[in-house]
PDB file of N, CA and C in Angstrom:
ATOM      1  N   UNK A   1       0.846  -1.183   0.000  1.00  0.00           N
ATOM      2  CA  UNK A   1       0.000   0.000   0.000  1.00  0.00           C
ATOM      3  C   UNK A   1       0.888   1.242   0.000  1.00  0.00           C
ATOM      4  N   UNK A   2       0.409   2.053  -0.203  1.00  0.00           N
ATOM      5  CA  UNK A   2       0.722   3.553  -0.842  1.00  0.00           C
ATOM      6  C   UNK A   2       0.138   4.451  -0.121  1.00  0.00           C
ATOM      7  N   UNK A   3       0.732   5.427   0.217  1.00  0.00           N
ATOM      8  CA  UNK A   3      -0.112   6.924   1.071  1.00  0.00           C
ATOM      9  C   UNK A   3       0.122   8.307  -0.049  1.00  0.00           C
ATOM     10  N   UNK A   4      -0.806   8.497  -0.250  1.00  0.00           N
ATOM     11  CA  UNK A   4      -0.672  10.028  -1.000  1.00  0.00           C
ATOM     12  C   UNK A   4      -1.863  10.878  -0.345  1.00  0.00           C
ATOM     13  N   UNK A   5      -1.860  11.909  -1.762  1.00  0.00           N
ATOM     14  CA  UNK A   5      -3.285  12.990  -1.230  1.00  0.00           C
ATOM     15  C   UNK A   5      -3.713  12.982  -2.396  1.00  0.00           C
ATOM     16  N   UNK A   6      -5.119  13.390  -2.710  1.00  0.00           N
ATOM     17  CA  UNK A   6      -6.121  13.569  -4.031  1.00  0.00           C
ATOM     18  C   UNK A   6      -5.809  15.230  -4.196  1.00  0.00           C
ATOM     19  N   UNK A   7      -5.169  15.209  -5.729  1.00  0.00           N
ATOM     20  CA  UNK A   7      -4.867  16.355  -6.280  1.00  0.00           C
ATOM     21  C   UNK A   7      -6.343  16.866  -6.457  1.00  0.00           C
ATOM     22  N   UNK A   8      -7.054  16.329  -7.641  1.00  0.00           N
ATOM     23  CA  UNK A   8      -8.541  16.565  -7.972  1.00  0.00           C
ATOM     24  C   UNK A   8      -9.234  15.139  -8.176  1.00  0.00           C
ATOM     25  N   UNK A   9     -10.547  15.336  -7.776  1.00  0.00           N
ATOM     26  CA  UNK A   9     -11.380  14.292  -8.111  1.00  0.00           C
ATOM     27  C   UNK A   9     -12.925  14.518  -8.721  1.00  0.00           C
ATOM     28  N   UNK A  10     -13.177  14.679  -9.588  1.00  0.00           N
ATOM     29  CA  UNK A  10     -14.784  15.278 -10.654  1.00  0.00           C
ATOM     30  C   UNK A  10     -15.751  13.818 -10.507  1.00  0.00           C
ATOM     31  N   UNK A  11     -16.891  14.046  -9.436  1.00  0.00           N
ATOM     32  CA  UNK A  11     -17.389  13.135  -8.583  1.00  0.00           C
ATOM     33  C   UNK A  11     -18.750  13.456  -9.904  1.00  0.00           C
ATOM     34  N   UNK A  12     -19.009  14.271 -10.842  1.00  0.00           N
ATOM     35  CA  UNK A  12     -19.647  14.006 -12.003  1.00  0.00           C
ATOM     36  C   UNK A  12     -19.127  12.558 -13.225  1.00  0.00           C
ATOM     37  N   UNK A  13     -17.906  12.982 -13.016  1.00  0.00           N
ATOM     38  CA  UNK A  13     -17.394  12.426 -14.518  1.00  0.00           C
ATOM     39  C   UNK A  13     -17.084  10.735 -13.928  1.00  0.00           C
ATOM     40  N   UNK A  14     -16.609  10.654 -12.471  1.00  0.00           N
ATOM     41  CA  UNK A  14     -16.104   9.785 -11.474  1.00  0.00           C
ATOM     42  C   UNK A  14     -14.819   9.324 -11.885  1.00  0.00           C
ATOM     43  N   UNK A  15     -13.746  10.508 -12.134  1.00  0.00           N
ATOM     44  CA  UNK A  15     -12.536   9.771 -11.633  1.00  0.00           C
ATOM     45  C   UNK A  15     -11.841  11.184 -11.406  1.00  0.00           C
ATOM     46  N   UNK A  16     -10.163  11.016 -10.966  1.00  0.00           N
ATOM     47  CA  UNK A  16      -9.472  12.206 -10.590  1.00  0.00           C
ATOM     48  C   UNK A  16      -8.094  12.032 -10.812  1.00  0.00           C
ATOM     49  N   UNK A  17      -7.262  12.336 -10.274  1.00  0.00           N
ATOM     50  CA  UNK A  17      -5.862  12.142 -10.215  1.00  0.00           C
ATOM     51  C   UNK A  17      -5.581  11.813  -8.683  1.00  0.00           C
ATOM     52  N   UNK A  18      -4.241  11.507  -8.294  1.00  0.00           N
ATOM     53  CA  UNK A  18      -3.627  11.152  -7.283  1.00  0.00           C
ATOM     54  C   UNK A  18      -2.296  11.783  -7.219  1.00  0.00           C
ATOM     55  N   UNK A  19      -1.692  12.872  -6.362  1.00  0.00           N
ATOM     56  CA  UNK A  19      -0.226  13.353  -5.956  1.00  0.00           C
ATOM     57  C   UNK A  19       0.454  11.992  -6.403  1.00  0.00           C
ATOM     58  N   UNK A  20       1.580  11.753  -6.932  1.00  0.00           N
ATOM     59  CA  UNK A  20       2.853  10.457  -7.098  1.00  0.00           C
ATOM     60  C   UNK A  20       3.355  11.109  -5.285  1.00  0.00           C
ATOM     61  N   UNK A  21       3.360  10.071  -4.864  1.00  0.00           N
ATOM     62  CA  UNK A  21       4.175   9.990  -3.228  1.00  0.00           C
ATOM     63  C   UNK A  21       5.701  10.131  -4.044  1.00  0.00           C
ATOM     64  N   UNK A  22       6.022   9.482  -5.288  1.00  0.00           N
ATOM     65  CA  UNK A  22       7.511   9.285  -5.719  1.00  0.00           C
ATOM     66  C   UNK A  22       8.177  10.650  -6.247  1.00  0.00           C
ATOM     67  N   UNK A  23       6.907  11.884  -6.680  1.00  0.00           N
ATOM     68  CA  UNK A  23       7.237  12.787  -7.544  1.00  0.00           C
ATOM     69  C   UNK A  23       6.571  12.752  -9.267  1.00  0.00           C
ATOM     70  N   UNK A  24       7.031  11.788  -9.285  1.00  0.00           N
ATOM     71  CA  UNK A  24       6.594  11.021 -11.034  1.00  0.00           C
ATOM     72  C   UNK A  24       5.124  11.628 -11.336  1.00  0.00           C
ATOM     73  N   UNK A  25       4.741  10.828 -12.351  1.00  0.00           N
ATOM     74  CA  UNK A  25       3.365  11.672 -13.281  1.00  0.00           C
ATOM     75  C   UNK A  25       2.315  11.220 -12.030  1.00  0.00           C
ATOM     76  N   UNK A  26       1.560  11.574 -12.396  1.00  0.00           N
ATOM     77  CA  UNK A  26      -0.002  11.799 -11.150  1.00  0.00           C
ATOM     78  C   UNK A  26      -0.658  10.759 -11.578  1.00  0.00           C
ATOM     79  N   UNK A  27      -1.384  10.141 -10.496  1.00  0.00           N
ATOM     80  CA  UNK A  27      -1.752   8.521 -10.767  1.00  0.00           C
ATOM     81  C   UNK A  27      -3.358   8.714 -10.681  1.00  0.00           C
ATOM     82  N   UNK A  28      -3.797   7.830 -11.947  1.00  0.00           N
ATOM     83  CA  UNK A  28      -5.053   8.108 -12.268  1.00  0.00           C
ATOM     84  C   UNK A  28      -6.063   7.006 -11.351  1.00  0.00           C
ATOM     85  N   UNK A  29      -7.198   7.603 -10.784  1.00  0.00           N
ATOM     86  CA  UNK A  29      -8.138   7.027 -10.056  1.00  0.00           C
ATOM     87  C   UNK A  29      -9.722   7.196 -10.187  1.00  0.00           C
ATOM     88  N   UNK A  30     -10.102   5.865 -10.302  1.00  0.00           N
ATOM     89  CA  UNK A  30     -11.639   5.830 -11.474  1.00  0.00           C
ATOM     90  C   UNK A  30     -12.004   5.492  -9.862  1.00  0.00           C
ATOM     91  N   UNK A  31     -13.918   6.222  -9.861  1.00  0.00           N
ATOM     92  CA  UNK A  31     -14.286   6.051  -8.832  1.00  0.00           C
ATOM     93  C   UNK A  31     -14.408   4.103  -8.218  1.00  0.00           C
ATOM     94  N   UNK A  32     -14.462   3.537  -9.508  1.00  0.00           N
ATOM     95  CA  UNK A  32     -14.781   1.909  -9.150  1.00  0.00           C
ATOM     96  C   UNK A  32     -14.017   1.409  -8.283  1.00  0.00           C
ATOM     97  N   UNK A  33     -12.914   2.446  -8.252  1.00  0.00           N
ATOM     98  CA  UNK A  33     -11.374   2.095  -7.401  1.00  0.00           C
ATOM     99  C   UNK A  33     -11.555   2.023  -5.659  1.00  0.00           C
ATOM    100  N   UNK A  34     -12.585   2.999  -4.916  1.00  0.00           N
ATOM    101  CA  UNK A  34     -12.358   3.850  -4.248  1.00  0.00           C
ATOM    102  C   UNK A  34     -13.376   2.385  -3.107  1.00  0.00           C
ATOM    103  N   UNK A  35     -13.193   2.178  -2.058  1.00  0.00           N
ATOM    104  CA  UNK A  35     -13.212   1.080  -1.288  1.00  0.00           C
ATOM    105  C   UNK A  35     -14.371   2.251  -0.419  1.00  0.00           C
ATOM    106  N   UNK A  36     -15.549   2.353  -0.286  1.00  0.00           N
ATOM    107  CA  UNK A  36     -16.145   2.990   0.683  1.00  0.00           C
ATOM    108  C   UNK A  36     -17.591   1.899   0.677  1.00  0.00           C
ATOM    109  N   UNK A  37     -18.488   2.399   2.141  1.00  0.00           N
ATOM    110  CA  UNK A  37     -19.256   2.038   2.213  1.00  0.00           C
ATOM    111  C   UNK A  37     -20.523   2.783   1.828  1.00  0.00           C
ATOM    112  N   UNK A  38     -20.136   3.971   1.113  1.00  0.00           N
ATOM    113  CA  UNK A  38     -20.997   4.640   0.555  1.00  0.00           C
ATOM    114  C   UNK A  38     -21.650   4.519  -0.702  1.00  0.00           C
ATOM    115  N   UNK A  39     -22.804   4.244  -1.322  1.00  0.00           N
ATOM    116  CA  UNK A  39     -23.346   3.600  -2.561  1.00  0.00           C
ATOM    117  C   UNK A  39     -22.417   5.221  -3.934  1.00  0.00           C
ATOM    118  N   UNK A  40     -22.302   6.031  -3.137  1.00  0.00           N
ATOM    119  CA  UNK A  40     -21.928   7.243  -4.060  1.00  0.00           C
ATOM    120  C   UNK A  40     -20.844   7.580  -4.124  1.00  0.00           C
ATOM    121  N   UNK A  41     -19.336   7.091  -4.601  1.00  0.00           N
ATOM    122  CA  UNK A  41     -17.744   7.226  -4.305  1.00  0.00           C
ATOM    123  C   UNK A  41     -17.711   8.450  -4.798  1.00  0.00           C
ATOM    124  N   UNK A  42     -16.749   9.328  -4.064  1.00  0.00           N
ATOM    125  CA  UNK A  42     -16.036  10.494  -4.237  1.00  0.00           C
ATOM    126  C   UNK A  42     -14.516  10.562  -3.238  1.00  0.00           C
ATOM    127  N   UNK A  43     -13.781  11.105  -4.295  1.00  0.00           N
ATOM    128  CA  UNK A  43     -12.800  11.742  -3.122  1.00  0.00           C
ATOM    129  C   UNK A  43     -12.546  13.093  -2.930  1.00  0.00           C
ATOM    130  N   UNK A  44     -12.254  13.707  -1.904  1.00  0.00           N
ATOM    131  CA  UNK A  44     -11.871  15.050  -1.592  1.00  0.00           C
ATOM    132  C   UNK A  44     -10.318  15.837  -1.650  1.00  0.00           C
ATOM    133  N   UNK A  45     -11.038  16.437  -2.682  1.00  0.00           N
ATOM    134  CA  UNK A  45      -9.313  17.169  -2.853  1.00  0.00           C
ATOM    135  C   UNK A  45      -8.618  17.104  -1.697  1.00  0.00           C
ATOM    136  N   UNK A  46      -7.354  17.307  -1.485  1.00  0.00           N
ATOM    137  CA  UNK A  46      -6.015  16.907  -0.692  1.00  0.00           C
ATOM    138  C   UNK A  46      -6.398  15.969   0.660  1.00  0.00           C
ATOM    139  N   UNK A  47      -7.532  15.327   0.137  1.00  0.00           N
ATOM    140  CA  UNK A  47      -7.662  14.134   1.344  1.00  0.00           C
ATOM    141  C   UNK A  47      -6.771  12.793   1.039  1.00  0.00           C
ATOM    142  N   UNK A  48      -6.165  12.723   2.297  1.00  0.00           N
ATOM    143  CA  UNK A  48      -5.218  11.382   2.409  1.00  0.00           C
ATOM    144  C   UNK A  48      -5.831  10.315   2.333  1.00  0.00           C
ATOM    145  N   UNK A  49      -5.075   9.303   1.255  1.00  0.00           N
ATOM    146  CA  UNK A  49      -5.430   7.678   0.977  1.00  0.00           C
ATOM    147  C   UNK A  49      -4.907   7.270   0.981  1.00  0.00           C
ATOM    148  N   UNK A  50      -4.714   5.647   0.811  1.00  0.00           N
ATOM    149  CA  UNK A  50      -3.931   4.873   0.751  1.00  0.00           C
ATOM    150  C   UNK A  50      -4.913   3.657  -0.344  1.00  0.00           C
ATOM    151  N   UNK A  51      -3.799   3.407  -1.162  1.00  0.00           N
ATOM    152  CA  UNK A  51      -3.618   2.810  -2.256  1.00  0.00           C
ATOM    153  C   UNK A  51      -2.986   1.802  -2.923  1.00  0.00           C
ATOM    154  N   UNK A  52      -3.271   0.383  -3.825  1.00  0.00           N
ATOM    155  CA  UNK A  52      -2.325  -0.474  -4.234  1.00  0.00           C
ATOM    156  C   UNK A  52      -2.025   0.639  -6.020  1.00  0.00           C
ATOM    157  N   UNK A  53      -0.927   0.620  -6.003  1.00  0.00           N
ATOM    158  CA  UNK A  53      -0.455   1.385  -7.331  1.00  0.00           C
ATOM    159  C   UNK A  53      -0.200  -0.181  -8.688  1.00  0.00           C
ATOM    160  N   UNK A  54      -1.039   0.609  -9.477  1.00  0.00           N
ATOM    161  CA  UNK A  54      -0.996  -0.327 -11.313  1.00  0.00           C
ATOM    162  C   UNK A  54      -0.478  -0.164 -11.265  1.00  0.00           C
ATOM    163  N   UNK A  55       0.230  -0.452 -12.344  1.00  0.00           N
ATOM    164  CA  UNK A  55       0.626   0.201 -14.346  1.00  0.00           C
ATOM    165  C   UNK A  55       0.403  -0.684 -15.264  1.00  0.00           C
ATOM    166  N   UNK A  56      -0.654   0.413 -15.720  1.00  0.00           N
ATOM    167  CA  UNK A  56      -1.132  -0.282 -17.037  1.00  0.00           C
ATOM    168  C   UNK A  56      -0.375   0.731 -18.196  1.00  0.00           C
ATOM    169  N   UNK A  57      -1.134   0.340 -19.487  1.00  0.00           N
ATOM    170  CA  UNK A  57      -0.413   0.474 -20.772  1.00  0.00           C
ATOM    171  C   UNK A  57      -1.035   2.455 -20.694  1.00  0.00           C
ATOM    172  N   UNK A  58      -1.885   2.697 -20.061  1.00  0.00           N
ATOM    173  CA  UNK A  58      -2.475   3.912 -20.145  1.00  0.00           C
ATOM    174  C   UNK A  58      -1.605   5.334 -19.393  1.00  0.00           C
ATOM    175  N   UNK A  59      -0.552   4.067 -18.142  1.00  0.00           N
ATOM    176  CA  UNK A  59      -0.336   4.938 -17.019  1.00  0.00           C
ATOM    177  C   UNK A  59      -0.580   4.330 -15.968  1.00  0.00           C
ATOM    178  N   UNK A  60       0.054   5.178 -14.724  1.00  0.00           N
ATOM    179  CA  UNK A  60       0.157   4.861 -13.635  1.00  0.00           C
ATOM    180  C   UNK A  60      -1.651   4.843 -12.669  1.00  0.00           C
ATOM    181  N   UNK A  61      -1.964   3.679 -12.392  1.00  0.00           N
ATOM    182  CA  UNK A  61      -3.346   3.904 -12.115  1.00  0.00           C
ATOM    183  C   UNK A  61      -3.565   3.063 -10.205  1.00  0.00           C
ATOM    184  N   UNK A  62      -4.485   3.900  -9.817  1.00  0.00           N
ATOM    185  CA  UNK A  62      -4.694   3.342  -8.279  1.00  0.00           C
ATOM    186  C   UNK A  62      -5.594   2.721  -8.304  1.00  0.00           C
ATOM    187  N   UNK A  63      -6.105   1.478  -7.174  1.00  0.00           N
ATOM    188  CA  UNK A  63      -6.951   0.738  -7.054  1.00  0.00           C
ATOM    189  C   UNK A  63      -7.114   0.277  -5.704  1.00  0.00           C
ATOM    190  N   UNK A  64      -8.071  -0.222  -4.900  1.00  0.00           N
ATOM    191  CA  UNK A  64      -8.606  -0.151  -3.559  1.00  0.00           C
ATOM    192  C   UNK A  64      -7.941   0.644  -3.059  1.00  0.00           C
ATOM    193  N   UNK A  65      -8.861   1.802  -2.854  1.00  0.00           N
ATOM    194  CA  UNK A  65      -8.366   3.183  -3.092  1.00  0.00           C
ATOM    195  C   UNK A  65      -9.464   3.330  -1.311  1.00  0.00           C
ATOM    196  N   UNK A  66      -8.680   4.121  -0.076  1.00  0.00           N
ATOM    197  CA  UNK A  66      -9.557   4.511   0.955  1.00  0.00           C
ATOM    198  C   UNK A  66      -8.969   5.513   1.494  1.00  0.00           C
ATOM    199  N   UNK A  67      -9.925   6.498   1.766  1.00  0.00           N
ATOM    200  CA  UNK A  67      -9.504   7.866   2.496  1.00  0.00           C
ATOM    201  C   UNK A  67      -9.264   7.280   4.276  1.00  0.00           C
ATOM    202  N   UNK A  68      -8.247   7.845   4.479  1.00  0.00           N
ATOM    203  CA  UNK A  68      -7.342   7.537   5.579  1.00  0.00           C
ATOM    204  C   UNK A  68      -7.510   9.155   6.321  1.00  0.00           C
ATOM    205  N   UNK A  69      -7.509   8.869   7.802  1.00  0.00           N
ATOM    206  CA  UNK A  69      -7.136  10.376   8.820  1.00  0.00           C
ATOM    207  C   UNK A  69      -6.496   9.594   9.366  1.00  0.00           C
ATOM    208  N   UNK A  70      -5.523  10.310  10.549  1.00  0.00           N
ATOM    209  CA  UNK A  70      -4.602  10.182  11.553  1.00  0.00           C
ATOM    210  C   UNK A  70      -5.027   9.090  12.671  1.00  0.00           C
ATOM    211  N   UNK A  71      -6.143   8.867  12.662  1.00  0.00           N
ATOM    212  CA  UNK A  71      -6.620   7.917  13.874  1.00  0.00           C
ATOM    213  C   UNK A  71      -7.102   6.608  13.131  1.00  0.00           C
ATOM    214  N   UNK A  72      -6.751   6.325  11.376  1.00  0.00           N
ATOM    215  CA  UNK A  72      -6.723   4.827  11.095  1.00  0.00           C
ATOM    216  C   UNK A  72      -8.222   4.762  10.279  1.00  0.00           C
ATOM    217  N   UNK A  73      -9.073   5.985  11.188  1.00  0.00           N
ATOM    218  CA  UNK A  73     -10.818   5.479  10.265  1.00  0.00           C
ATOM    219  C   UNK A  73     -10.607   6.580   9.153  1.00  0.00           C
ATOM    220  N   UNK A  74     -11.288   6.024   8.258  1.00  0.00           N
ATOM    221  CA  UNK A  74     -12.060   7.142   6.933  1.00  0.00           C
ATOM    222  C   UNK A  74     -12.387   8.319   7.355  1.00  0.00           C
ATOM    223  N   UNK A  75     -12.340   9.411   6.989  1.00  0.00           N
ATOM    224  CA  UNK A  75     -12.630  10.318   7.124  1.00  0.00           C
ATOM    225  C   UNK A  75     -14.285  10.073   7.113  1.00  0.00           C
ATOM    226  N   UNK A  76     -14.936   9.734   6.281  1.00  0.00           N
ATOM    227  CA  UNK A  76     -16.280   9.834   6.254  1.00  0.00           C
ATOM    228  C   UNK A  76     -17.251   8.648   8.095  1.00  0.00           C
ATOM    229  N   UNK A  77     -16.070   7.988   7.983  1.00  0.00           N
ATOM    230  CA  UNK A  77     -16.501   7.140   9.436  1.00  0.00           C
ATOM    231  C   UNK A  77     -16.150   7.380  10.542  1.00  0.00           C
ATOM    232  N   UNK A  78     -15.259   8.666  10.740  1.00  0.00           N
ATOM    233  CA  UNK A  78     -14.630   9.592  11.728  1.00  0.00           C
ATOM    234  C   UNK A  78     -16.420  10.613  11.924  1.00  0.00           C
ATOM    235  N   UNK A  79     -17.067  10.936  10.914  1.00  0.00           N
ATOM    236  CA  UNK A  79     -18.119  12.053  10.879  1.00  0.00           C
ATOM    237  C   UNK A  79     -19.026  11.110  11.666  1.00  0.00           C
ATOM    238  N   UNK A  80     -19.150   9.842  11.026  1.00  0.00           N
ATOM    239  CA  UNK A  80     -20.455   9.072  11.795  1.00  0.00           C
ATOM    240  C   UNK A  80     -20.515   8.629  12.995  1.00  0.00           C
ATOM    241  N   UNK A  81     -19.287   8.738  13.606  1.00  0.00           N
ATOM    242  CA  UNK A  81     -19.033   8.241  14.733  1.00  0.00           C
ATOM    243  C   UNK A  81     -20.314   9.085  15.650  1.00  0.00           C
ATOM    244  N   UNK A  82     -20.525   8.318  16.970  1.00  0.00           N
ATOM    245  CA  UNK A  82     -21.231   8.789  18.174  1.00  0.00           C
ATOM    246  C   UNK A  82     -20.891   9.108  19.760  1.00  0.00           C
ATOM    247  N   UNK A  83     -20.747  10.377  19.896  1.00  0.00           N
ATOM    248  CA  UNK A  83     -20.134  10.475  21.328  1.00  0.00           C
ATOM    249  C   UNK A  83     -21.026  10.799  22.088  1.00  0.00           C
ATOM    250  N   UNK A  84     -21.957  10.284  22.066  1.00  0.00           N
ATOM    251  CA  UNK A  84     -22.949  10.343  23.037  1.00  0.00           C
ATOM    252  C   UNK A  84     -23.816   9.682  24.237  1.00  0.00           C
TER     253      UNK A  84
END
């Protein structure tokens, strides 16, 4: 697995790019990629993921693709949480 950040992601068109952690060209990410429990995948610009990195004949491409925060959950399962 791989840690980067989402340069852009067009949650119309459903795919985006990915920062290269290496520097190299920007790694392409189709929403089919994106590991959530949400029926509607998106990612959020400069939100942290982690990623298995392709390469295909097209380019450098990501796949089981999940937004990561500092405490291990998804960002989106950090919101649902209950402290009550």
């Amino acid at each position: 697995m791989a840690l980067s950040k989402v340069k852009w992601f067009d949650g119309k068109k459903g795919y985006g790019f990915l920062l290269n952690p290496d520097g190299g060209e920007d790694i392409f990410v189709h929403f089919s990629a994106i590991q959530s429990e949400q029926s509607f995948k998106v990612l959020n610009q400069d939100a942290e993921v982690d990623f298995e990195l392709d390469k295909t004949q097209k380019g450098l491409q990501a796949k089981n693709v999940r937004e990561v925060s500092l405490n291990g959950l998804s960002n989106r399962q950090s919101s649902r949480m209950s402290f009550g």
